[in-house]
C-alpha atoms as a PDB file:
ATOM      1  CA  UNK A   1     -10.131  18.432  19.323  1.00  0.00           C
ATOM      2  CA  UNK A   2     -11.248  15.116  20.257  1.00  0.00           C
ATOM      3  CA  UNK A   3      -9.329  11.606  18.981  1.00  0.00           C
ATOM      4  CA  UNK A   4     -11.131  11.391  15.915  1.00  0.00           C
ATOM      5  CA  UNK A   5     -10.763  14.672  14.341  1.00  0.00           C
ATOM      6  CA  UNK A   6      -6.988  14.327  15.242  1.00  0.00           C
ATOM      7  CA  UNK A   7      -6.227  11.179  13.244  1.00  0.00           C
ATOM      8  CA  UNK A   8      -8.765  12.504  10.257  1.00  0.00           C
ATOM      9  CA  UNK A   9      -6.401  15.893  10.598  1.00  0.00           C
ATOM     10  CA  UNK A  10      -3.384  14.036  10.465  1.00  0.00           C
ATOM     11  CA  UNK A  11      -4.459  11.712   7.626  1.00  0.00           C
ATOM     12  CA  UNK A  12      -5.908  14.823   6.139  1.00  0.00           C
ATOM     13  CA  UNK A  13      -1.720  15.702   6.409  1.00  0.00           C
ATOM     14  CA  UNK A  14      -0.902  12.199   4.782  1.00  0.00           C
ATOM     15  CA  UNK A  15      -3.044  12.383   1.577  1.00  0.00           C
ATOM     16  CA  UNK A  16      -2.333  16.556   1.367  1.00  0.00           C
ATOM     17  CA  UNK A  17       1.518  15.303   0.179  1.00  0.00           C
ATOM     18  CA  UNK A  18       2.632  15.412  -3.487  1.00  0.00           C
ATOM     19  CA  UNK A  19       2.576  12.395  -5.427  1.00  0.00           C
ATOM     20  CA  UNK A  20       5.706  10.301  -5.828  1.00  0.00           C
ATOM     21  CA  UNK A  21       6.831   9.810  -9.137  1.00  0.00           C
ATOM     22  CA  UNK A  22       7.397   5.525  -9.716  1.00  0.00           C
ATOM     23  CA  UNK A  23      11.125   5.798  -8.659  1.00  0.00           C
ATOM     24  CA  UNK A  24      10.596   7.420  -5.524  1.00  0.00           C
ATOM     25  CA  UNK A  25       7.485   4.936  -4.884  1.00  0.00           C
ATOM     26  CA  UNK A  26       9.881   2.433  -5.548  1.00  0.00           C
ATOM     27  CA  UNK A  27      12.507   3.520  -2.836  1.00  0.00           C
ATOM     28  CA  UNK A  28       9.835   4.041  -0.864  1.00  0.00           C
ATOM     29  CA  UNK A  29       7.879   0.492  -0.463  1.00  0.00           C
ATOM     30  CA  UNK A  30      11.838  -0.991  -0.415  1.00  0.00           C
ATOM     31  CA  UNK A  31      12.521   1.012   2.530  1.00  0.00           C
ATOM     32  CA  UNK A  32       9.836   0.402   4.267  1.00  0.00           C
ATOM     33  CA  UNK A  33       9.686  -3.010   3.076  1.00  0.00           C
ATOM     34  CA  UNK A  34      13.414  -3.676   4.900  1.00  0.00           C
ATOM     35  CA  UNK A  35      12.340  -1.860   7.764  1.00  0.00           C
ATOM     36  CA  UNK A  36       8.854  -3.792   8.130  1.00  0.00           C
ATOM     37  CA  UNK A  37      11.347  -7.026   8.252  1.00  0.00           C
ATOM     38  CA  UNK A  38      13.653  -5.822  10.578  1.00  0.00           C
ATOM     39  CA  UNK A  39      10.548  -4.890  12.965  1.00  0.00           C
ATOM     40  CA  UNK A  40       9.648  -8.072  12.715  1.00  0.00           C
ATOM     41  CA  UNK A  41      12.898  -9.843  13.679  1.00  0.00           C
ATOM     42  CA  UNK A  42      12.616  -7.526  16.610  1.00  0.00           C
ATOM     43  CA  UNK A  43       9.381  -8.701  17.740  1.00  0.00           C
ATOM     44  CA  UNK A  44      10.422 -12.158  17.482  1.00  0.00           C
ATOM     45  CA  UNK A  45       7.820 -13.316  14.399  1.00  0.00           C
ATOM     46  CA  UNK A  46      10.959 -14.826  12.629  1.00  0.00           C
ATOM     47  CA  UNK A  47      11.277 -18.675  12.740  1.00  0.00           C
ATOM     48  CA  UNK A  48      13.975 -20.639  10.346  1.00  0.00           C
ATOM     49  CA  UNK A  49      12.668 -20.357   6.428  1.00  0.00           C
ATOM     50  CA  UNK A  50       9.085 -19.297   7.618  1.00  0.00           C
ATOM     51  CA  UNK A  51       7.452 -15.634   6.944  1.00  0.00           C
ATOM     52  CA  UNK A  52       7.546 -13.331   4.329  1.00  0.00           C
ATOM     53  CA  UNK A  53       6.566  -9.267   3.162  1.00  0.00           C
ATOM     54  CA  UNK A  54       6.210  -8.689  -0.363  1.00  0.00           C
ATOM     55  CA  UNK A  55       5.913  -5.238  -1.929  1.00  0.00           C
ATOM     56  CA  UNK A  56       3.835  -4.770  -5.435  1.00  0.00           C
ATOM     57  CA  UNK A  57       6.587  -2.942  -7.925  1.00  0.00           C
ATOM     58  CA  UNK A  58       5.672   0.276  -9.114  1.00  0.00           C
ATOM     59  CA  UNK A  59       6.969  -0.611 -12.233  1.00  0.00           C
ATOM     60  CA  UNK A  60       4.852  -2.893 -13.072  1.00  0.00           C
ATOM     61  CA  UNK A  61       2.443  -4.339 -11.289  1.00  0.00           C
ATOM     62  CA  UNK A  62       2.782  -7.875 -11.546  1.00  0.00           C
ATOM     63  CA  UNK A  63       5.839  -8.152 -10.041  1.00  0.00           C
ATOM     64  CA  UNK A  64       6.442  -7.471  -6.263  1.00  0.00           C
ATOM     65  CA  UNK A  65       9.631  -7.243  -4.373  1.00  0.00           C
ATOM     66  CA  UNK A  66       9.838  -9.955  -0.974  1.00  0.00           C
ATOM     67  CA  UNK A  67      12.791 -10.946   1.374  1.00  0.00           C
ATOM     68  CA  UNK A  68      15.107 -14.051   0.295  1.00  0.00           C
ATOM     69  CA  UNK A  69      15.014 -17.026   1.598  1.00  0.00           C
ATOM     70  CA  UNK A  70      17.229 -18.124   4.391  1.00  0.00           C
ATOM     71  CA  UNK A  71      18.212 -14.282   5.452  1.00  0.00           C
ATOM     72  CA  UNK A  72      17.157 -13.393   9.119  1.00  0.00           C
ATOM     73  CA  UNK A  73      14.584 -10.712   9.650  1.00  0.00           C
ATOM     74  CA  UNK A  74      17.098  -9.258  11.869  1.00  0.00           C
ATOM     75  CA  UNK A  75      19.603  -8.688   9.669  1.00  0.00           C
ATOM     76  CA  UNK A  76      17.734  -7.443   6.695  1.00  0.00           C
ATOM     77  CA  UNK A  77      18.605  -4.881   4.202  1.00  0.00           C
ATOM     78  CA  UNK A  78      17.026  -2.980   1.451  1.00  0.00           C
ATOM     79  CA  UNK A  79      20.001  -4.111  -0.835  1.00  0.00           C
ATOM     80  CA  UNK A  80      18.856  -8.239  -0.334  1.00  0.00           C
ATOM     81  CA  UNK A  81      15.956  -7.629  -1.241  1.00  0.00           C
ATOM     82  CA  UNK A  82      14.165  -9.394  -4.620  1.00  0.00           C
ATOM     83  CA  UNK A  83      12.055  -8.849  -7.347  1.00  0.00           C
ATOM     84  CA  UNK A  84      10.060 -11.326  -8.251  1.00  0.00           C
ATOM     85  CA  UNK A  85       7.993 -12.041 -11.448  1.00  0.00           C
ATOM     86  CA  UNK A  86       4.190 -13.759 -11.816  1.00  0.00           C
ATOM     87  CA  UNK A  87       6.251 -16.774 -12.905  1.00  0.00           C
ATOM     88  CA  UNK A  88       8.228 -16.943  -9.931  1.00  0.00           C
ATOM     89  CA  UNK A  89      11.494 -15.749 -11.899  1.00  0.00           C
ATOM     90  CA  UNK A  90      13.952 -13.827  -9.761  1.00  0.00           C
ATOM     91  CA  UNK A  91      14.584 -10.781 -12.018  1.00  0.00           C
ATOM     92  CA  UNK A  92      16.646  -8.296  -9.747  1.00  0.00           C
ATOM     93  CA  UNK A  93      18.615  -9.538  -6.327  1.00  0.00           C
ATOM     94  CA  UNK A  94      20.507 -12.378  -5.171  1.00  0.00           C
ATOM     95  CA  UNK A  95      19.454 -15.107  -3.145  1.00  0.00           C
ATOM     96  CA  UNK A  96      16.587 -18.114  -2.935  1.00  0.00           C
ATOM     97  CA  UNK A  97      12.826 -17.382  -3.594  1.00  0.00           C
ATOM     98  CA  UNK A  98      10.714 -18.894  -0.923  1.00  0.00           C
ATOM     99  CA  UNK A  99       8.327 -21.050  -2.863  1.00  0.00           C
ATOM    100  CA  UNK A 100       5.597 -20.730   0.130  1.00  0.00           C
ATOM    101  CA  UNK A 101       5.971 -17.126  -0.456  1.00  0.00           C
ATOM    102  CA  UNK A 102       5.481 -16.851  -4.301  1.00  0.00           C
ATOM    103  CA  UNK A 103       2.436 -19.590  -4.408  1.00  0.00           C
ATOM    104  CA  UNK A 104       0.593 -17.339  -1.183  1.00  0.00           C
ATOM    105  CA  UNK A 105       1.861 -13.200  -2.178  1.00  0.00           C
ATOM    106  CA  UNK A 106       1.834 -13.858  -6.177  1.00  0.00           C
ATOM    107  CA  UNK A 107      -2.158 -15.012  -5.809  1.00  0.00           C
ATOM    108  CA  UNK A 108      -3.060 -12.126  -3.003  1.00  0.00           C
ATOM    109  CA  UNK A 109      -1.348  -9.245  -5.107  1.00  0.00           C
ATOM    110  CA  UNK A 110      -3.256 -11.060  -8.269  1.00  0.00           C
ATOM    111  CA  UNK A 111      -6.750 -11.433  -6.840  1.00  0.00           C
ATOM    112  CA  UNK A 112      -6.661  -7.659  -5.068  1.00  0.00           C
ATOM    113  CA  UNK A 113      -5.188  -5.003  -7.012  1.00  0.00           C
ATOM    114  CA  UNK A 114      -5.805  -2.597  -4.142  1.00  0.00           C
ATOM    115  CA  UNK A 115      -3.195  -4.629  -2.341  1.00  0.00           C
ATOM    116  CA  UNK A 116       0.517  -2.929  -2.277  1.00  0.00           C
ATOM    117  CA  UNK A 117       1.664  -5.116   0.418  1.00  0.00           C
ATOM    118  CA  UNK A 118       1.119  -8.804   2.215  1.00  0.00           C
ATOM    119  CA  UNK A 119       2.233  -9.731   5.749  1.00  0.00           C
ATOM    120  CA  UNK A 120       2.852 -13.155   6.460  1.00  0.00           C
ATOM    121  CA  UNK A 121       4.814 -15.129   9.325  1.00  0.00           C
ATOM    122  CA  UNK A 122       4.899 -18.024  12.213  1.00  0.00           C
ATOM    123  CA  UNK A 123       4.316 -15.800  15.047  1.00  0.00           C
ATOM    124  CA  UNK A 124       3.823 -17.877  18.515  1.00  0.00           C
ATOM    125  CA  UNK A 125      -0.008 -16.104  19.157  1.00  0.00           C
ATOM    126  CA  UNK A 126      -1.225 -15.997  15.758  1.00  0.00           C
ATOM    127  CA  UNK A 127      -0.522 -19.954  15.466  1.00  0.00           C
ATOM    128  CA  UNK A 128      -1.370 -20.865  18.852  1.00  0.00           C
ATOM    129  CA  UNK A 129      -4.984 -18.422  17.739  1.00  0.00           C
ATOM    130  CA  UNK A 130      -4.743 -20.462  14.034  1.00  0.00           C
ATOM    131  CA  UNK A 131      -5.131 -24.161  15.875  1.00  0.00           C
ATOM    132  CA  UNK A 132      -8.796 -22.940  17.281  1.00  0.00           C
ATOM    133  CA  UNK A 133     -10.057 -22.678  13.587  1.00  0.00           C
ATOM    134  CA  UNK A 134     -12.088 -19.194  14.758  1.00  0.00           C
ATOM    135  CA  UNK A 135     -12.366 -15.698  13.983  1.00  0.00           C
ATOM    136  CA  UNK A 136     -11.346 -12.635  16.957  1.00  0.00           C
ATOM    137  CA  UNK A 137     -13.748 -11.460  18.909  1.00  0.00           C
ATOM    138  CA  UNK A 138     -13.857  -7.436  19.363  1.00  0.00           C
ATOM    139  CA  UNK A 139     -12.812  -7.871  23.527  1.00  0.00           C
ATOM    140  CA  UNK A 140     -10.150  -4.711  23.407  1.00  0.00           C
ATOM    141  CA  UNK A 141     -10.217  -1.110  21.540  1.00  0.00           C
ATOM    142  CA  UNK A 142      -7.181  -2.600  19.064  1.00  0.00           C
ATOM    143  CA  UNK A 143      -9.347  -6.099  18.359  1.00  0.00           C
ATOM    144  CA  UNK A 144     -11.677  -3.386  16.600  1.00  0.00           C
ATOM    145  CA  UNK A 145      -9.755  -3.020  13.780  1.00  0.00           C
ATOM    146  CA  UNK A 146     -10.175  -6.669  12.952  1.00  0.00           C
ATOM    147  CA  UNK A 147     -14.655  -6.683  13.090  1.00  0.00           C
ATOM    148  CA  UNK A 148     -16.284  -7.649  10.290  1.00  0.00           C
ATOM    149  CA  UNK A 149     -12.517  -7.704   8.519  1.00  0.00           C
ATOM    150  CA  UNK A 150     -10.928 -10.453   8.678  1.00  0.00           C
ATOM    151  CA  UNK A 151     -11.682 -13.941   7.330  1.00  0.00           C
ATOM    152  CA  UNK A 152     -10.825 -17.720   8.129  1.00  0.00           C
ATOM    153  CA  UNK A 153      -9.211 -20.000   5.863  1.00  0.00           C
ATOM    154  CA  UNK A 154     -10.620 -23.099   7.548  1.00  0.00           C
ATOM    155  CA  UNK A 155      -8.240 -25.875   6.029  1.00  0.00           C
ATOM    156  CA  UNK A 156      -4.646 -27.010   5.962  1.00  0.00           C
ATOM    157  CA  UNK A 157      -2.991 -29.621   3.996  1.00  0.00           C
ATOM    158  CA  UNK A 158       0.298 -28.691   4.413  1.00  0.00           C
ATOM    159  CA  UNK A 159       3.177 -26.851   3.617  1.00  0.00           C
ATOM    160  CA  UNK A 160       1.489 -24.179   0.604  1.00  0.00           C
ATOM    161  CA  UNK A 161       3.817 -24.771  -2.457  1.00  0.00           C
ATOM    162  CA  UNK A 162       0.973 -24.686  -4.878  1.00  0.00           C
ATOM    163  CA  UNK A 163      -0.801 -21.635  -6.754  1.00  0.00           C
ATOM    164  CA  UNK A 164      -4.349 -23.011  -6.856  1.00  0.00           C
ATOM    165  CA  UNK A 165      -3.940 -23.261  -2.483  1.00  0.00           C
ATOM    166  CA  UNK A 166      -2.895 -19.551  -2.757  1.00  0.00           C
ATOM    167  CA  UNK A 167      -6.121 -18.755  -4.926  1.00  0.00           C
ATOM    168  CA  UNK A 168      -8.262 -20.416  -1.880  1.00  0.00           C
ATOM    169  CA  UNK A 169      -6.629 -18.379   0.638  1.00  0.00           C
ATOM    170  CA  UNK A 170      -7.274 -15.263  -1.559  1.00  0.00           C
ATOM    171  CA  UNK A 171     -10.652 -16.234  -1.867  1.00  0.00           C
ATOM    172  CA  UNK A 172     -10.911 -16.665   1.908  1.00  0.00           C
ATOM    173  CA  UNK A 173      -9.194 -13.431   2.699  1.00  0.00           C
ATOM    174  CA  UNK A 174     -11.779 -12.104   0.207  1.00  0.00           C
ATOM    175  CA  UNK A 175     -11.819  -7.852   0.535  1.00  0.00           C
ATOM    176  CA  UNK A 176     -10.493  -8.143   4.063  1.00  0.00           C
ATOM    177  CA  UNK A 177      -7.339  -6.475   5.408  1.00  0.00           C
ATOM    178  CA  UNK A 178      -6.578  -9.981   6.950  1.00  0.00           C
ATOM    179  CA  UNK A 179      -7.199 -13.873   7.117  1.00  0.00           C
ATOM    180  CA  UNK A 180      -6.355 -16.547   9.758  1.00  0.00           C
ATOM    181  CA  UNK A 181      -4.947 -19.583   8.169  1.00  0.00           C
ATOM    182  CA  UNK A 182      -6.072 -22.211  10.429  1.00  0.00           C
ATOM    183  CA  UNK A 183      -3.379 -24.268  12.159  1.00  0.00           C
ATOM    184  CA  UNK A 184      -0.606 -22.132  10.111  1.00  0.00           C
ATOM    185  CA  UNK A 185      -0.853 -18.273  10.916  1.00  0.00           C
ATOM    186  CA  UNK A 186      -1.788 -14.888  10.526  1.00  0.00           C
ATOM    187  CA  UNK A 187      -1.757 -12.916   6.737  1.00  0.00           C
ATOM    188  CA  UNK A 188      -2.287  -9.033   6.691  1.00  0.00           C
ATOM    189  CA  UNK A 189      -2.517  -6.942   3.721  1.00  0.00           C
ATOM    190  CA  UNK A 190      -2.254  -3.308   3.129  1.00  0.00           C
ATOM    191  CA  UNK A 191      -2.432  -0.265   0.958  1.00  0.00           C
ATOM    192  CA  UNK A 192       1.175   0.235   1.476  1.00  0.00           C
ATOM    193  CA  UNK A 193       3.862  -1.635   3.135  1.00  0.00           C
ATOM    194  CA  UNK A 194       3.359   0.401   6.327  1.00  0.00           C
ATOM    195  CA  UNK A 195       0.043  -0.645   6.800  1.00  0.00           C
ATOM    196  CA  UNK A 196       0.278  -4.544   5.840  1.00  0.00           C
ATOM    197  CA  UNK A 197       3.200  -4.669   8.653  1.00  0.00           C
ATOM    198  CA  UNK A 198       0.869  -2.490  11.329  1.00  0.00           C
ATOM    199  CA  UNK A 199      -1.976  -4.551  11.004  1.00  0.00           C
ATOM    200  CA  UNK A 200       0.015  -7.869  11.364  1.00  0.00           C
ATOM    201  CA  UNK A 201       1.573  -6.656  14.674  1.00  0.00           C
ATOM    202  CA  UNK A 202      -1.829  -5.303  16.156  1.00  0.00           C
ATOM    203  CA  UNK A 203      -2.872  -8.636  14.731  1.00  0.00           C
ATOM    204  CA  UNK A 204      -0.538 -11.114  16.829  1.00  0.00           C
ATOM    205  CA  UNK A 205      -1.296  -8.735  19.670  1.00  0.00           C
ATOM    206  CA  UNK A 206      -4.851  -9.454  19.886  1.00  0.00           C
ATOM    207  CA  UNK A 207      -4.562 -13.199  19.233  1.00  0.00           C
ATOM    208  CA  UNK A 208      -2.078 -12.726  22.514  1.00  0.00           C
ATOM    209  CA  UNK A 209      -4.847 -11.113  24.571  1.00  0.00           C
ATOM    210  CA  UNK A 210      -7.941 -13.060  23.603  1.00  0.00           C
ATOM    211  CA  UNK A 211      -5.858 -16.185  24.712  1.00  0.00           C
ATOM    212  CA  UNK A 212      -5.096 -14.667  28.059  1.00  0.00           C
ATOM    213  CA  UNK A 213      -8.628 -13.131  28.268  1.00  0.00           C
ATOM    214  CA  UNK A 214      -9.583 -16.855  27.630  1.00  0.00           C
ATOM    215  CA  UNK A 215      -7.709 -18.630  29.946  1.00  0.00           C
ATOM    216  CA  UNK A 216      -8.371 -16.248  33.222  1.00  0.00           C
ATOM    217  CA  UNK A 217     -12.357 -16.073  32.444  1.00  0.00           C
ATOM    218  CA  UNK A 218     -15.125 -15.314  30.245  1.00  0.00           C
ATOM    219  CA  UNK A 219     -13.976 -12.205  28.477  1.00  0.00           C
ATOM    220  CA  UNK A 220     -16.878  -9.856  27.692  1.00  0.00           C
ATOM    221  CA  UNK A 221     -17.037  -8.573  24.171  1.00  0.00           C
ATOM    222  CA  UNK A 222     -17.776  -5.083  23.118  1.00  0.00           C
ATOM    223  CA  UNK A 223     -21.203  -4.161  22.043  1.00  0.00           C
ATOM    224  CA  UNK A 224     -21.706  -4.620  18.026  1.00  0.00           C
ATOM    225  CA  UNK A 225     -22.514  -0.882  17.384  1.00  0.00           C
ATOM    226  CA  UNK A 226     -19.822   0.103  19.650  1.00  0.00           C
ATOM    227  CA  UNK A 227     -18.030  -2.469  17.807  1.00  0.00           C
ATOM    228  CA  UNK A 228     -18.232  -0.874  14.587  1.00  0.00           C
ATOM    229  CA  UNK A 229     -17.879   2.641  15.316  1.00  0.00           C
ATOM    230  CA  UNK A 230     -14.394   1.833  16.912  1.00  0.00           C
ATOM    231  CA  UNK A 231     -13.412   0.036  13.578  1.00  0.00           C
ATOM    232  CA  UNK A 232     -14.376   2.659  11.535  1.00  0.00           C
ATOM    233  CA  UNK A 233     -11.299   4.902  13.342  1.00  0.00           C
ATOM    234  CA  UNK A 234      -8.953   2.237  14.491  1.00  0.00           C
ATOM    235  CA  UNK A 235      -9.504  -0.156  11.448  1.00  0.00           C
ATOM    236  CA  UNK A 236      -9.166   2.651   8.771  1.00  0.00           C
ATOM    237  CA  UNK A 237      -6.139   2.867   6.089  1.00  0.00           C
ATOM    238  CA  UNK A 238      -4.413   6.062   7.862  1.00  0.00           C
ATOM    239  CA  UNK A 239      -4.660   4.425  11.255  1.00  0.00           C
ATOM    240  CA  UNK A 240      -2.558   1.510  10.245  1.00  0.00           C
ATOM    241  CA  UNK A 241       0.028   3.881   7.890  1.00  0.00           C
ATOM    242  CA  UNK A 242       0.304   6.263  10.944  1.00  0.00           C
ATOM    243  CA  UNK A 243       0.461   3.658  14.114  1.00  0.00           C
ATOM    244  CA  UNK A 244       3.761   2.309  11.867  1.00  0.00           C
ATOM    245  CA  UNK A 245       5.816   5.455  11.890  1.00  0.00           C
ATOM    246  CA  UNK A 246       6.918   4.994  15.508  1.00  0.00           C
ATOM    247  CA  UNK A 247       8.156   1.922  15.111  1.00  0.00           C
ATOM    248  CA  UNK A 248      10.188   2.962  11.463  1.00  0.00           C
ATOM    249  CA  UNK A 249      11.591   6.213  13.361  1.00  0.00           C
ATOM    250  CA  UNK A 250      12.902   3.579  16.683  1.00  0.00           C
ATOM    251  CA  UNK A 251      14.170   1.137  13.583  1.00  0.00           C
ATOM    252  CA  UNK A 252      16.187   4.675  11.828  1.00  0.00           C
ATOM    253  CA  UNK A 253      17.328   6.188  14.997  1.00  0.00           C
ATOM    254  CA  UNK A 254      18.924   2.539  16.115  1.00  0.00           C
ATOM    255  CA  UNK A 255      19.746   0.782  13.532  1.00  0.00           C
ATOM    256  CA  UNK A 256      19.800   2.844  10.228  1.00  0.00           C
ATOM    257  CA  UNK A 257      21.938   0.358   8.764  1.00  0.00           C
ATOM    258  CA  UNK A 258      18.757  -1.566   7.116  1.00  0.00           C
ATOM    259  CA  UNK A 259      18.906   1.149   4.180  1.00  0.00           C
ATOM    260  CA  UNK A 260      22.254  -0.464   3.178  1.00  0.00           C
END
């Protein structure tokens, strides 16, 4: 069995279980949600106020569930996390709603239904990548995901606080799984919260090797039609759901206290 028919087998495993009822989705994207956070506090995206996950409710759809502000990545729990309204009203949770976060997540989950989740932070690579106002070449096997699916938002006026900035940076993400915010950062989405985080850290990863690449040489990019066959498998929505369980079973094994 060659590398494809294993991942189609074991998303074939994925899709085979029995649907959750809305509770159990609920504790689901939460958990993951926490766990997505602390991941990232690991990796180092944190910085001060900056960065954000939100998770769509189950419940009801216009309402999504994102960290507080002013709580590290590192130390997050399911139990601080918030719910969050289309207004921007805090209906379950304590703590401060990052503004940044509602104007950006509450357009993305609005303009793509399909969305569950939305990755967003200040990692060093995907801001040094965001100053050079360009797309990722497909140089590396993991770049692949992100061919012919990702977009640019070209333009930055500052710290986003306002819905109708949001609604451009939906537009620019368009049906992607991700968009570069020039001179700002790196946004993934996903079908679940799994996924949105994945993508993100491939994400940063391949902003981090296209600037080495860069600065030793001329990198040499993969053939288009190779290109595209590699997305196809490494850019699909069970690649991303599976390539995060690794990291959640390190996260339960060392530091189960995020389910608090």
């Amino acid at each position: 069995m060659n590398a494809d028919e294993k991942m189609k087998e074991a998303m074939k495993s994925l899709m085979s279980l029995p649907p959750r009822t809305a509770s159990e989705e609920l504790v689901e994207r939460k958990t993951k949600l926490a766990a997505a956070l602390r991941i990232f506090g690991r990796l180092g995206f944190d910085e001060g106020l900056a960065g954000h996950i939100t998770a769509r409710d189950p419940f009801d759809p216009t309402h999504f569930w994102v960290n507080p502000a002013g709580r590290s990545f590192k130390l997050m729990c399911v139990s601080d996390l918030i719910k969050v309204d289309d207004e921007g009203k805090i209906l379950e949770g304590e703590g401060l709603l990052n503004q940044a976060a509602f104007a950006i997540h509450s357009r993305i989950h609005k303009a793509r239904p399909d969305v569950v989740a939305a990755a967003h932070a200040h990692s060093l690579y995907g801001k040094a990548w965001s100053s050079l106002g360009r797309l990722l070449d497909p140089l590396t096997q993991d770049a692949c995901a992100f061919y012919q699916d990702h977009g640019l938002f070209d333009d930055y006026t500052g710290v986003v606080t306002d819905l109708g900035e949001g609604d451009r940076i939906g537009a620019a993400l368009g049906q992607s799984k991700a968009v570069i915010l020039r001179n700002h950062g790196l946004l993934t989405v996903g079908h679940t919260v799994d996924e949105a985080a994945f993508w993100f850290i491939t994400m940063e990863r391949t902003c981090q090797a296209q600037l080495l690449a860069e600065a030793a040489g001329e990198p040499v990019p993969i053939e288009p039609r190779h290109a595209k066959v590699t997305a196809d498998l490494v850019g699909r929505h069970g690649t991303g759901q599976i390539s995060f369980k690794p990291l959640f079973d390190v996260l339960m094994k060392e530091a189960p206290d995020f389910l608090d």
